[in-house]
Each structure stands twice: as C-alpha cells, then as structure tokens.
PDB file of N, CA and C in Angstrom:
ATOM      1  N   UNK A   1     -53.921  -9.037  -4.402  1.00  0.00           N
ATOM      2  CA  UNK A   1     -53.909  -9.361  -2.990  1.00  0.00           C
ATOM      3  C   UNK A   1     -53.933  -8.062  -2.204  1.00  0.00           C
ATOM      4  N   UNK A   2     -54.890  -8.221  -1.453  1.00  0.00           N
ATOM      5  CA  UNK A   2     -55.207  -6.993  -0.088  1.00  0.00           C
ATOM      6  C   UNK A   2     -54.535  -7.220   1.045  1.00  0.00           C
ATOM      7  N   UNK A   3     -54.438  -6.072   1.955  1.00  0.00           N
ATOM      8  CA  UNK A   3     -54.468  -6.205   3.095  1.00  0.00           C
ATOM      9  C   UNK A   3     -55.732  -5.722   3.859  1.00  0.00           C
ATOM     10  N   UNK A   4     -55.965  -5.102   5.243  1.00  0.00           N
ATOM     11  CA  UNK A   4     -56.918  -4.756   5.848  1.00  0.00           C
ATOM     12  C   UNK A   4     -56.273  -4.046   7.226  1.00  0.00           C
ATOM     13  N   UNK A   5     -56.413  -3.092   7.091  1.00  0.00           N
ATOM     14  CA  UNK A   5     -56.179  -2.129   8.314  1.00  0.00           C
ATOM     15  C   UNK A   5     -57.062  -2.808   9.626  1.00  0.00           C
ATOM     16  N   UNK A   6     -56.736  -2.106  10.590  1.00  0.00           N
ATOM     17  CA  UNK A   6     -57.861  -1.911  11.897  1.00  0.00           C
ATOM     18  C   UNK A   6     -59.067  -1.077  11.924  1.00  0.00           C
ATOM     19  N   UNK A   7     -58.642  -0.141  10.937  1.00  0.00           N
ATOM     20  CA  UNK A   7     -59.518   0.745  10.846  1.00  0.00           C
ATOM     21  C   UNK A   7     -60.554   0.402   9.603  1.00  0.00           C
ATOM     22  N   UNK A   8     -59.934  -0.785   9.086  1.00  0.00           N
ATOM     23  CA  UNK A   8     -60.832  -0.766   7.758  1.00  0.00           C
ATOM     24  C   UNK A   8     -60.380  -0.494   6.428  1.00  0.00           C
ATOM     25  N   UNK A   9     -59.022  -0.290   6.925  1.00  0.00           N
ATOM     26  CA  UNK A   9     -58.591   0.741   5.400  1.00  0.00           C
ATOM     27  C   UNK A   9     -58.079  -0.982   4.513  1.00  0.00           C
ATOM     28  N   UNK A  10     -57.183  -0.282   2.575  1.00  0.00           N
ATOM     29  CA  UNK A  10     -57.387  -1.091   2.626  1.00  0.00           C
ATOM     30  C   UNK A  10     -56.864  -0.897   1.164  1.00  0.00           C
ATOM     31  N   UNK A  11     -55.554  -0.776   0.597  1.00  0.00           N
ATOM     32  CA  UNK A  11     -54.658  -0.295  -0.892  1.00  0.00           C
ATOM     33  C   UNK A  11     -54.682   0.907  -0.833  1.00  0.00           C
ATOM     34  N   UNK A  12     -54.324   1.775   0.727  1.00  0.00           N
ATOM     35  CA  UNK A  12     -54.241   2.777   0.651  1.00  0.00           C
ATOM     36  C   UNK A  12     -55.502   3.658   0.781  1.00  0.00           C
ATOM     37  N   UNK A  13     -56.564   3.084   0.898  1.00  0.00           N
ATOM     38  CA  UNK A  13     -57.958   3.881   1.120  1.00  0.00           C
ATOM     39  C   UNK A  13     -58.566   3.863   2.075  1.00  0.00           C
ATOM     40  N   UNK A  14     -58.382   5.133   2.661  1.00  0.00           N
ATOM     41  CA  UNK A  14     -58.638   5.649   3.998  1.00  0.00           C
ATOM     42  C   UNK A  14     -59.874   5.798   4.146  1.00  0.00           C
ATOM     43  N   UNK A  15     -60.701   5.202   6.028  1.00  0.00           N
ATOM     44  CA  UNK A  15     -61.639   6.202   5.946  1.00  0.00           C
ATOM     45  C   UNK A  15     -61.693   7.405   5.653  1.00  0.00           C
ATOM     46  N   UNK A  16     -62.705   8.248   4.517  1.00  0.00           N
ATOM     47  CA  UNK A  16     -63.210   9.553   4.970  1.00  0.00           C
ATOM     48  C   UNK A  16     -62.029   9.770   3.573  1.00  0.00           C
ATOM     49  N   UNK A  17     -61.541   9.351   2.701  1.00  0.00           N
ATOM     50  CA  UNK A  17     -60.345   9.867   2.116  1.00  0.00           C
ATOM     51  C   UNK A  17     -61.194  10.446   0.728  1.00  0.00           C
ATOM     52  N   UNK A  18     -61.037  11.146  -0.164  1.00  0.00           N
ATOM     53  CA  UNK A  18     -61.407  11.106  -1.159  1.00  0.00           C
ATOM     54  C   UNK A  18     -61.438  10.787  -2.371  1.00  0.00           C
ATOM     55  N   UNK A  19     -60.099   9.515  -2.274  1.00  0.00           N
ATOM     56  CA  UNK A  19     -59.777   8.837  -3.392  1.00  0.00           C
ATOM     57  C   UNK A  19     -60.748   7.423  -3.277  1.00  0.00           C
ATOM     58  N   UNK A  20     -62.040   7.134  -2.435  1.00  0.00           N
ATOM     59  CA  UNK A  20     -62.725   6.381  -2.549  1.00  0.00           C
ATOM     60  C   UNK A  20     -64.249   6.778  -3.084  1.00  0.00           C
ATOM     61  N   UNK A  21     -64.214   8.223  -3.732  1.00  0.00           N
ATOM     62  CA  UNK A  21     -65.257   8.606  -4.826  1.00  0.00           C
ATOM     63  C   UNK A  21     -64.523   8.764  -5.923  1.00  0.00           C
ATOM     64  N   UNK A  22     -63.477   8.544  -5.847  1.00  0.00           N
ATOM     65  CA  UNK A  22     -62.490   9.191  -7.517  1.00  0.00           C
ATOM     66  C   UNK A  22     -62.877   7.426  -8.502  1.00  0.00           C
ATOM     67  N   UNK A  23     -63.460   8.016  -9.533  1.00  0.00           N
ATOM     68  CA  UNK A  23     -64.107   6.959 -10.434  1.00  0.00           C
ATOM     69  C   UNK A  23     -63.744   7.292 -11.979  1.00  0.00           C
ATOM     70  N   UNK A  24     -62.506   8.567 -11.410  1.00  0.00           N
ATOM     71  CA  UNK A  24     -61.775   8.885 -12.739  1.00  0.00           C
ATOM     72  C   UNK A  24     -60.562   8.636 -13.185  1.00  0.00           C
ATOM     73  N   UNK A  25     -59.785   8.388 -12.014  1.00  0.00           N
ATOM     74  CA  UNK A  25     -58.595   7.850 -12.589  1.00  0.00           C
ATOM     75  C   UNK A  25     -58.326   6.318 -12.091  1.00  0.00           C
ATOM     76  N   UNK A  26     -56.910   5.658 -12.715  1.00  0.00           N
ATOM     77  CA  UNK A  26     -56.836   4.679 -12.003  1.00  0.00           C
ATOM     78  C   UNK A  26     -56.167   4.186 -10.328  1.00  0.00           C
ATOM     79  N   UNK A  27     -55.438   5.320 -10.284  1.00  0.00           N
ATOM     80  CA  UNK A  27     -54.225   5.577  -9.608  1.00  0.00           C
ATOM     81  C   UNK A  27     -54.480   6.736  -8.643  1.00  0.00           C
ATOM     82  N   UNK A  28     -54.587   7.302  -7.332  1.00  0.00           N
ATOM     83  CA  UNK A  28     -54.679   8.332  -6.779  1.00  0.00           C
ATOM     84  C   UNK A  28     -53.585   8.398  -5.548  1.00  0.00           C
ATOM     85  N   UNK A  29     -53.078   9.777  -5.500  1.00  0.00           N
ATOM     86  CA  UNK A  29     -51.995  10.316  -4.357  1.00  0.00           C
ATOM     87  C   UNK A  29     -52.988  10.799  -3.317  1.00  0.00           C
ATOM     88  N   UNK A  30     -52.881  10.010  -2.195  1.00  0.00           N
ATOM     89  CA  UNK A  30     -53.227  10.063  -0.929  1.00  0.00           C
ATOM     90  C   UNK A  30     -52.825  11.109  -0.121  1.00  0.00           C
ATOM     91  N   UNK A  31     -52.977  12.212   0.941  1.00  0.00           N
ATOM     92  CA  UNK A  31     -52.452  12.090   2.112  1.00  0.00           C
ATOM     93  C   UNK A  31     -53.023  11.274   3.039  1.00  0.00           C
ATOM     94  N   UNK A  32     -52.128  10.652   4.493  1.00  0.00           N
ATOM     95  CA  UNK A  32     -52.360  10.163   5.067  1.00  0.00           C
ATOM     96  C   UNK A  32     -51.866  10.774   6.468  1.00  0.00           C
ATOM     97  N   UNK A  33     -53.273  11.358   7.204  1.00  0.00           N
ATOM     98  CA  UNK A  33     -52.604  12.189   8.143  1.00  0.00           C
ATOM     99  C   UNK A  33     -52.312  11.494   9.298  1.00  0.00           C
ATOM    100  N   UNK A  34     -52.431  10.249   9.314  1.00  0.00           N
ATOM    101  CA  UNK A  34     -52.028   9.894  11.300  1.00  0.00           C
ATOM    102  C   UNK A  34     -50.665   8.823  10.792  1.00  0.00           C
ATOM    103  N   UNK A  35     -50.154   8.727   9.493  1.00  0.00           N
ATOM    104  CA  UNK A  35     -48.726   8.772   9.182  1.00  0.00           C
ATOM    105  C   UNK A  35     -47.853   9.616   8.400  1.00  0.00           C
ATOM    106  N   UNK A  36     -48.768  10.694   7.797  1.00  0.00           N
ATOM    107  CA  UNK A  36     -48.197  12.306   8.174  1.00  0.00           C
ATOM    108  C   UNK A  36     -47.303  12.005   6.843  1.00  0.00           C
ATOM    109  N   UNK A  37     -48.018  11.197   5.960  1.00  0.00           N
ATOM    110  CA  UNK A  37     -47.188  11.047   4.392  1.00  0.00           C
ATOM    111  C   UNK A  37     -48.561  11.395   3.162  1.00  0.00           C
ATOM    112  N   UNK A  38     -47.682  10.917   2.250  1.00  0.00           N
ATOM    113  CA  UNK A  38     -48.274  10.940   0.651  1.00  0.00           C
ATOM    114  C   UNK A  38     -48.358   9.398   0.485  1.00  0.00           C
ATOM    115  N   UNK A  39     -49.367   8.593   0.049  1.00  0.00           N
ATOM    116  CA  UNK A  39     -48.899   7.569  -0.674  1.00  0.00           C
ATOM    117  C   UNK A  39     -49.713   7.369  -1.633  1.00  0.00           C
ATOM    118  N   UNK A  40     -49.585   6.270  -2.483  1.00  0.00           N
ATOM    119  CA  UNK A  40     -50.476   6.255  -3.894  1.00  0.00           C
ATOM    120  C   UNK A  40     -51.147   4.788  -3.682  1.00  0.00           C
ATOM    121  N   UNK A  41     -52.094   4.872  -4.678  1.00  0.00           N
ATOM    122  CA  UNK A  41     -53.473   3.965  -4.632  1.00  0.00           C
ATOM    123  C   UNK A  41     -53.770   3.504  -5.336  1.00  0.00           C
ATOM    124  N   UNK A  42     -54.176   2.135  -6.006  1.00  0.00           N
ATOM    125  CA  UNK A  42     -55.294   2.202  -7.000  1.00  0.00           C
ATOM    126  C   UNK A  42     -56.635   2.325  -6.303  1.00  0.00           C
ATOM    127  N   UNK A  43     -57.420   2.917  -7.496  1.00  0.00           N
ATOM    128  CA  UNK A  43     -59.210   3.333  -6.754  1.00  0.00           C
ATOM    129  C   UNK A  43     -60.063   2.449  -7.262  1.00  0.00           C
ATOM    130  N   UNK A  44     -60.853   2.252  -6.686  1.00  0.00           N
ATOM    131  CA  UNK A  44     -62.013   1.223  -6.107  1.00  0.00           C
ATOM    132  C   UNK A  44     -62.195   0.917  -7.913  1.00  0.00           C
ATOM    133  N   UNK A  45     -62.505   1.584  -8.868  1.00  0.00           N
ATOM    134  CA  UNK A  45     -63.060   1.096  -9.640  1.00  0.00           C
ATOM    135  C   UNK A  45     -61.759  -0.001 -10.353  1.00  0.00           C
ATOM    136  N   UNK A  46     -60.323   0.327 -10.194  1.00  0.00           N
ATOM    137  CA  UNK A  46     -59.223  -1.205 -11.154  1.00  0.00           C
ATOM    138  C   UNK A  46     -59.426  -1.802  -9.860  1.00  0.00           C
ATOM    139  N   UNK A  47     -59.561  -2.050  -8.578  1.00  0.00           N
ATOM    140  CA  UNK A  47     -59.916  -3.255  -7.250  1.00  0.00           C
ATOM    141  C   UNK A  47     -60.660  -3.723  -7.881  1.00  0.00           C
ATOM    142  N   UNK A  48     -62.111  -3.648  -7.957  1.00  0.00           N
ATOM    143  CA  UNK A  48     -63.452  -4.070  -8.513  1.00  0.00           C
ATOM    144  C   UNK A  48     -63.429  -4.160 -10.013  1.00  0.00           C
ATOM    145  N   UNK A  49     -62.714  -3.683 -10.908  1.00  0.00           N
ATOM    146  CA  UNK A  49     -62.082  -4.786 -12.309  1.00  0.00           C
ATOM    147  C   UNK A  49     -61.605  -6.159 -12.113  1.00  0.00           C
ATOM    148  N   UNK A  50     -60.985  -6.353 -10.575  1.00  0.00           N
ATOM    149  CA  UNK A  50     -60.307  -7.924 -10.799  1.00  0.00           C
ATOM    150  C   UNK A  50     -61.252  -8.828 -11.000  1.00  0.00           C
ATOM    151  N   UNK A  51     -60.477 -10.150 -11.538  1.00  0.00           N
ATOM    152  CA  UNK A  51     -61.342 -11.006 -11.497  1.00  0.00           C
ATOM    153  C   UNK A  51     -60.707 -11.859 -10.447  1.00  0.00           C
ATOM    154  N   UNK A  52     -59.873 -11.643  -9.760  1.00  0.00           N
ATOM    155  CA  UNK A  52     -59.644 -12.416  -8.709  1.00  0.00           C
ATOM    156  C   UNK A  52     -58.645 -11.496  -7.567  1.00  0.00           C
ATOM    157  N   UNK A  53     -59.557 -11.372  -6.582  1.00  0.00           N
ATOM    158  CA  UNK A  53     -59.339 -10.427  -5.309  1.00  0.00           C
ATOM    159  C   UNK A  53     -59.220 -11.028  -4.276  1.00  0.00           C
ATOM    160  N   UNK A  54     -58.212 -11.218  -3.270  1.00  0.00           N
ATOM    161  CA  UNK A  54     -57.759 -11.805  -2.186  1.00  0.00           C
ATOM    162  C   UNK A  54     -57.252 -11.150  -1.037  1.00  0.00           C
ATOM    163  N   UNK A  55     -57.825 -11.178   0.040  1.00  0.00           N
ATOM    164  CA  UNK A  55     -57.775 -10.276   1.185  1.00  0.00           C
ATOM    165  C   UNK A  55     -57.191 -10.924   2.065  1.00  0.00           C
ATOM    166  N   UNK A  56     -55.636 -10.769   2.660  1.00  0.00           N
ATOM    167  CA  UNK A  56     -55.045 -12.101   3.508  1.00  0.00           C
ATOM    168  C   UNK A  56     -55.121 -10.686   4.895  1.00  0.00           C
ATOM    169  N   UNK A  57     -55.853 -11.551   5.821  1.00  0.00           N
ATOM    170  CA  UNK A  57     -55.310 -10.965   7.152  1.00  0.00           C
ATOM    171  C   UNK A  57     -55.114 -11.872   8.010  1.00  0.00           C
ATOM    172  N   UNK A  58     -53.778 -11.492   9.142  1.00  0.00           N
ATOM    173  CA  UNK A  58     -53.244 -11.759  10.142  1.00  0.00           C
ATOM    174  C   UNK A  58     -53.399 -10.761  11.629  1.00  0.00           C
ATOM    175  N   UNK A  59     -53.778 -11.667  12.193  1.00  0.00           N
ATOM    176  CA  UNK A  59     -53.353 -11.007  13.813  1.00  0.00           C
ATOM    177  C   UNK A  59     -54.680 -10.958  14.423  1.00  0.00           C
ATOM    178  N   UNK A  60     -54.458 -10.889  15.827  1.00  0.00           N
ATOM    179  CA  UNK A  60     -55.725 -11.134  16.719  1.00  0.00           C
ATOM    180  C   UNK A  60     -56.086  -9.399  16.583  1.00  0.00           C
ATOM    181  N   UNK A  61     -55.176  -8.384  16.346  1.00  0.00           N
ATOM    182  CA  UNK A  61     -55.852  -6.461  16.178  1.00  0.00           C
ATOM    183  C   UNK A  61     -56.645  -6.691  15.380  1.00  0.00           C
ATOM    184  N   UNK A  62     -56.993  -7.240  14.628  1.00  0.00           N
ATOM    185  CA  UNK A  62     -57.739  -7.487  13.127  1.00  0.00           C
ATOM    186  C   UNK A  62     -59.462  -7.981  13.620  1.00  0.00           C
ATOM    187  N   UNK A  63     -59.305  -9.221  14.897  1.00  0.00           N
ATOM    188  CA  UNK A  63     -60.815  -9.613  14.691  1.00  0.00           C
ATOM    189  C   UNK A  63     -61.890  -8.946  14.941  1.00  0.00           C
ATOM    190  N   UNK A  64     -61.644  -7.764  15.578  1.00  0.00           N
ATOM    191  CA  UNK A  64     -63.019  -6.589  15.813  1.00  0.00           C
ATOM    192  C   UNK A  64     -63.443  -6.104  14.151  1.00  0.00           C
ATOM    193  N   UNK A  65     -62.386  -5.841  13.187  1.00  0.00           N
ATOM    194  CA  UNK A  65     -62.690  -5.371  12.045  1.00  0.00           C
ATOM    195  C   UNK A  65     -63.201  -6.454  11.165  1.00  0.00           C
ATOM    196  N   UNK A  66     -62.957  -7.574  11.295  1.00  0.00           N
ATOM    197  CA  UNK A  66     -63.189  -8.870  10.278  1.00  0.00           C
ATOM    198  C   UNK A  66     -64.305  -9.357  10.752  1.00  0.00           C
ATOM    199  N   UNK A  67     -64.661  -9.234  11.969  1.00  0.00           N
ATOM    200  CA  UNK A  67     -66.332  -9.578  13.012  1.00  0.00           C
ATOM    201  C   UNK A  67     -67.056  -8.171  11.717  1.00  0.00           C
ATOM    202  N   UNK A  68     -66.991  -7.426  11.692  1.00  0.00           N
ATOM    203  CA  UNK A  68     -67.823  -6.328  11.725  1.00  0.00           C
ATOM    204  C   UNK A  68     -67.940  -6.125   9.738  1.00  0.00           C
ATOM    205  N   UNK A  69     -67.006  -7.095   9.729  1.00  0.00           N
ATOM    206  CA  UNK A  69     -66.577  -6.707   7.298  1.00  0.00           C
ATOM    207  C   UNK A  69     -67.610  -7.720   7.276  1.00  0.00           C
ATOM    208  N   UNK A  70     -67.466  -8.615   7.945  1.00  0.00           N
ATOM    209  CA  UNK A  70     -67.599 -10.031   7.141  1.00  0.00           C
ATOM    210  C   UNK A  70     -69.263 -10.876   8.404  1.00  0.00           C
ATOM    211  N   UNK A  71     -69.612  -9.424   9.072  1.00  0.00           N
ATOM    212  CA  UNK A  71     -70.629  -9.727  10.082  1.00  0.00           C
ATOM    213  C   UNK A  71     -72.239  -9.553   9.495  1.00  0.00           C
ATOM    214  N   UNK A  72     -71.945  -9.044   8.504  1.00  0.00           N
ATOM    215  CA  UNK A  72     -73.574  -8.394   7.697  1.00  0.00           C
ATOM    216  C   UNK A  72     -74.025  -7.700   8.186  1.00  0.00           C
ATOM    217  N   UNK A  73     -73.381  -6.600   9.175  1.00  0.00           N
ATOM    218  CA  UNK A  73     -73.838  -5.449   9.578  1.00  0.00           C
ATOM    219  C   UNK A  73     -73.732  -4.209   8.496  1.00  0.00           C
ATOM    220  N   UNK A  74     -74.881  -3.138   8.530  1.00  0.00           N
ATOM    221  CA  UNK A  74     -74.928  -2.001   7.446  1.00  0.00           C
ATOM    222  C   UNK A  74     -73.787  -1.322   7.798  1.00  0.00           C
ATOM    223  N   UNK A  75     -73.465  -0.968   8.759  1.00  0.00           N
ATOM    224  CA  UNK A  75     -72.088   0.319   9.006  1.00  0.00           C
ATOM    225  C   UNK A  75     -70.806  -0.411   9.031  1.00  0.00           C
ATOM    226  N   UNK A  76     -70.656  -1.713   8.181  1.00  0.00           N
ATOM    227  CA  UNK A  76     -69.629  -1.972   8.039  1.00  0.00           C
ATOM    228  C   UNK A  76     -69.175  -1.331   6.188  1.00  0.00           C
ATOM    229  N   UNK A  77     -70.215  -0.845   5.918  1.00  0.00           N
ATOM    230  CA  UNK A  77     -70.058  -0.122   4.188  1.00  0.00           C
ATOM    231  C   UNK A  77     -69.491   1.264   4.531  1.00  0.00           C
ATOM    232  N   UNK A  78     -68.858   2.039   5.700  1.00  0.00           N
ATOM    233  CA  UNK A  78     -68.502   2.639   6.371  1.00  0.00           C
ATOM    234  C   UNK A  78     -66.390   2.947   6.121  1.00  0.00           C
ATOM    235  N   UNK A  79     -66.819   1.808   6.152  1.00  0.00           N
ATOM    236  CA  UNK A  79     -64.896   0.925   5.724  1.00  0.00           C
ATOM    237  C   UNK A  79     -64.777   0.474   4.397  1.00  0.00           C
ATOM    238  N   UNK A  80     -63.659   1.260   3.853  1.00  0.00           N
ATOM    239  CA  UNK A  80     -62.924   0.785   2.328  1.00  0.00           C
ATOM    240  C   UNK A  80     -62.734  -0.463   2.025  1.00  0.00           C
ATOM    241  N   UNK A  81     -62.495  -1.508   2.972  1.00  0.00           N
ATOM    242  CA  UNK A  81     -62.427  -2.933   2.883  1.00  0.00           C
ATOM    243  C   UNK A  81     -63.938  -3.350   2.640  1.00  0.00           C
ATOM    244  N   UNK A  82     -64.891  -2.922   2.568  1.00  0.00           N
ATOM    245  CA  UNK A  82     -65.940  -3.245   2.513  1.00  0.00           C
ATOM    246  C   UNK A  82     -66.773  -2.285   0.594  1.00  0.00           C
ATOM    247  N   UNK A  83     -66.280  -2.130   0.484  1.00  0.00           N
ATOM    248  CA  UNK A  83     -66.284  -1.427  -0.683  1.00  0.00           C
ATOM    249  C   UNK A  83     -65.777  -2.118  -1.793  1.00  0.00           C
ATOM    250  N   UNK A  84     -64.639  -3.042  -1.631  1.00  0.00           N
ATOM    251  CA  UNK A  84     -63.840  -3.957  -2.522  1.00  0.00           C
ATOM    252  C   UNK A  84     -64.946  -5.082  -2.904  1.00  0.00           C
ATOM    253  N   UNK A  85     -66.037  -4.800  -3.829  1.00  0.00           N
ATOM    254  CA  UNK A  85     -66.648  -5.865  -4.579  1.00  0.00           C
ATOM    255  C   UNK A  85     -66.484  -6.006  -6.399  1.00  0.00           C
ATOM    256  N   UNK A  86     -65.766  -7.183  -6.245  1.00  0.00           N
ATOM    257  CA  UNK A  86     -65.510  -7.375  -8.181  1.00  0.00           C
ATOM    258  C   UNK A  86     -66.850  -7.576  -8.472  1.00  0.00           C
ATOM    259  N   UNK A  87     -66.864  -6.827  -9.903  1.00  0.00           N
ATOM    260  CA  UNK A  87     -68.249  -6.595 -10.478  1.00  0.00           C
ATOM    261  C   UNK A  87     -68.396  -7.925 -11.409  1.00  0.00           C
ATOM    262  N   UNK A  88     -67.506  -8.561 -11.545  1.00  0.00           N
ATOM    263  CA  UNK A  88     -67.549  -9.889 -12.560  1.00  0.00           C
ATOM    264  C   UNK A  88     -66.029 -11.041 -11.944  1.00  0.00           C
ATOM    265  N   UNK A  89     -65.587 -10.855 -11.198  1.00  0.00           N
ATOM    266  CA  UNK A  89     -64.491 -11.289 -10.412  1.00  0.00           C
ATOM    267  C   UNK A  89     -64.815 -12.030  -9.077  1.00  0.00           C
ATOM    268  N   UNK A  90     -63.929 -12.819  -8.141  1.00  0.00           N
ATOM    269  CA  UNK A  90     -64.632 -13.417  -7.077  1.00  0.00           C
ATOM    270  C   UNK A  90     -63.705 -12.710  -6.107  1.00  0.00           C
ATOM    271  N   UNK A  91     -64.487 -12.378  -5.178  1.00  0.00           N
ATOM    272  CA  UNK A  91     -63.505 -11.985  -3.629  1.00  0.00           C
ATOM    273  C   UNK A  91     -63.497 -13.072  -2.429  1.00  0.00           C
ATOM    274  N   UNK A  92     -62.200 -13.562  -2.375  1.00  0.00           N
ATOM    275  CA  UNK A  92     -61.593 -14.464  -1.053  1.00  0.00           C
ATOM    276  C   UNK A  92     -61.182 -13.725  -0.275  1.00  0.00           C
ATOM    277  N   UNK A  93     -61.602 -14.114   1.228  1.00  0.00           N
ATOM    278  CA  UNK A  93     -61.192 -14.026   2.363  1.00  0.00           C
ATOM    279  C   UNK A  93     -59.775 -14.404   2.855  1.00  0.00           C
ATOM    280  N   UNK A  94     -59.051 -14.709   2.841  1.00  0.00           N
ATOM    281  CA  UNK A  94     -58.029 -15.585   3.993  1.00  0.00           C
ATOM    282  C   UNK A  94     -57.711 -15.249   5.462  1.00  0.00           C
ATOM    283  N   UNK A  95     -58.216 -15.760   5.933  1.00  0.00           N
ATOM    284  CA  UNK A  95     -58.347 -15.214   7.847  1.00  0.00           C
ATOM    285  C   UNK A  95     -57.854 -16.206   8.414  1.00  0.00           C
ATOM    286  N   UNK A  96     -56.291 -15.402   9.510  1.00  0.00           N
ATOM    287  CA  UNK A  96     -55.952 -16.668  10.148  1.00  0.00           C
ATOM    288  C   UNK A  96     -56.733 -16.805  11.417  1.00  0.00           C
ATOM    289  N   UNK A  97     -56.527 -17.631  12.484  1.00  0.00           N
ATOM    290  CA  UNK A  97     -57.210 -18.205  13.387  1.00  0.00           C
ATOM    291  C   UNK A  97     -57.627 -16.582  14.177  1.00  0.00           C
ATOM    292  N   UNK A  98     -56.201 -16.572  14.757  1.00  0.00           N
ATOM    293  CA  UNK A  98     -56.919 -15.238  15.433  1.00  0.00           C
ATOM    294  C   UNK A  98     -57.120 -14.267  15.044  1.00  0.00           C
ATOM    295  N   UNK A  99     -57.328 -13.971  13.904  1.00  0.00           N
ATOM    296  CA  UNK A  99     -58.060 -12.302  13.235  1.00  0.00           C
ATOM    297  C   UNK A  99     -59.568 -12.721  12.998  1.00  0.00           C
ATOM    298  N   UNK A 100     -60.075 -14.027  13.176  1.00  0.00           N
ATOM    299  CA  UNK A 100     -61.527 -13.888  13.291  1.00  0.00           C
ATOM    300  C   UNK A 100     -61.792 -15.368  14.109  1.00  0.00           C
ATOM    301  N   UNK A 101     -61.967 -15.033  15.601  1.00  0.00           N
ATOM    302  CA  UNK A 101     -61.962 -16.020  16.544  1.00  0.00           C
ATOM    303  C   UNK A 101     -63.518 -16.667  16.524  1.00  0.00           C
ATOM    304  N   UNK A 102     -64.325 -15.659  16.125  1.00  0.00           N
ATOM    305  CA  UNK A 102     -65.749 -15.993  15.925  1.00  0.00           C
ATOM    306  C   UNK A 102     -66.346 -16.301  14.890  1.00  0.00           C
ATOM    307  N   UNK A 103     -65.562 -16.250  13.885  1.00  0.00           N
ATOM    308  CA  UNK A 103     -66.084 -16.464  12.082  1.00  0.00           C
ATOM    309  C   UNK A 103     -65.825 -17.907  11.752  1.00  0.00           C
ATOM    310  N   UNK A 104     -66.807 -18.473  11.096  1.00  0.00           N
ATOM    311  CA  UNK A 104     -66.401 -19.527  10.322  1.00  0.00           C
ATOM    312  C   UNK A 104     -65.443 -19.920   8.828  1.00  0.00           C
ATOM    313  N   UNK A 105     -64.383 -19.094   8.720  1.00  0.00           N
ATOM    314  CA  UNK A 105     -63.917 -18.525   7.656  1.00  0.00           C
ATOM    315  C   UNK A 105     -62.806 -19.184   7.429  1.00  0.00           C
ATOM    316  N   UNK A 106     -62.430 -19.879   8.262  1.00  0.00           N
ATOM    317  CA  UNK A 106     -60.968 -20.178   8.239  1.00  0.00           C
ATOM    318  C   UNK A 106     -60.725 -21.758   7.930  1.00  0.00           C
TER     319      UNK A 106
END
C-alpha cells in the first residue's frame, strides 16, 4: 500500500531524487530537503516486483495530482507515483471523492 504526495512523490521517492534510478539495491537512504531529514525507501524495482500494489489517497490537496497521474498526460512520468508499474502484478487506485472530483475512479 502507497501513498501519494502533492508533489507526486510516493515510498519516499522524491522528485529529482536519485534513489529513483538506483536499480541496485533494494532499500535506499534518502535526503529530503524541504523536511530537512534522512529517510529510507524501497526503489522502484521491489514496488514494481509486487503483485499487488495499492495507492489509497485522501483529500481534496491531492486532486490536481490524481487529475494529472491518472489523466494520460506525458509529463505526468515526471512524478514517482507515476513510475510505480508492476511488471507482472496489478496496480489499484483508491480515490476518495474529493482527491479526484473529475475522475471516474471512485
């Protein structure tokens, strides 16, 4: 189970971070500079091992980012939440009402 930033982020994977090319380990130590910590990750490649991936978001801050993941626009591959595809696994949505006022998702 995921969450989803505003920004897109998304188990700790930041835009622009470099633990979203790391395809070597499983596990990566983050900084995170606009909360001015360390935190740890799994990297895109054990996300995209699951066979069952679930992305729950809440809140109306959310529907500009969930319009734009889940809109079929190209610069939404831009955002780490958009990067989370199981290679043999299924990815669910869960969107409450107001984190995607315009999506049929819910």
């Amino acid at each position: 189970m995921l969450g989803l930033g505003e920004d897109g982020h998304t188990a700790s994977l930041f835009p622009g971070s470099a633990a979203l090319n790391d395809e070597e380990h499983l596990v990566a130590a983050v900084y995170v500079d606009k909360m001015n910590t360390y935190r740890l990750t799994l990297t895109l490649p054990v996300l995209n091992a699951g066979k069952e991936v679930v992305f729950l978001v809440a809140g109306a801050n959310k529907a500009a980012i969930v319009k734009e993941l889940l809109g079929g626009q190209t610069s939404a591959m831009n955002y780490p939440a958009a990067r989370i595809q199981p290679r043999e696994g299924r990815l669910t949505w869960m969107i409450t009402a107001d984190a995607a006022p315009e999506q049929n998702t819910i």
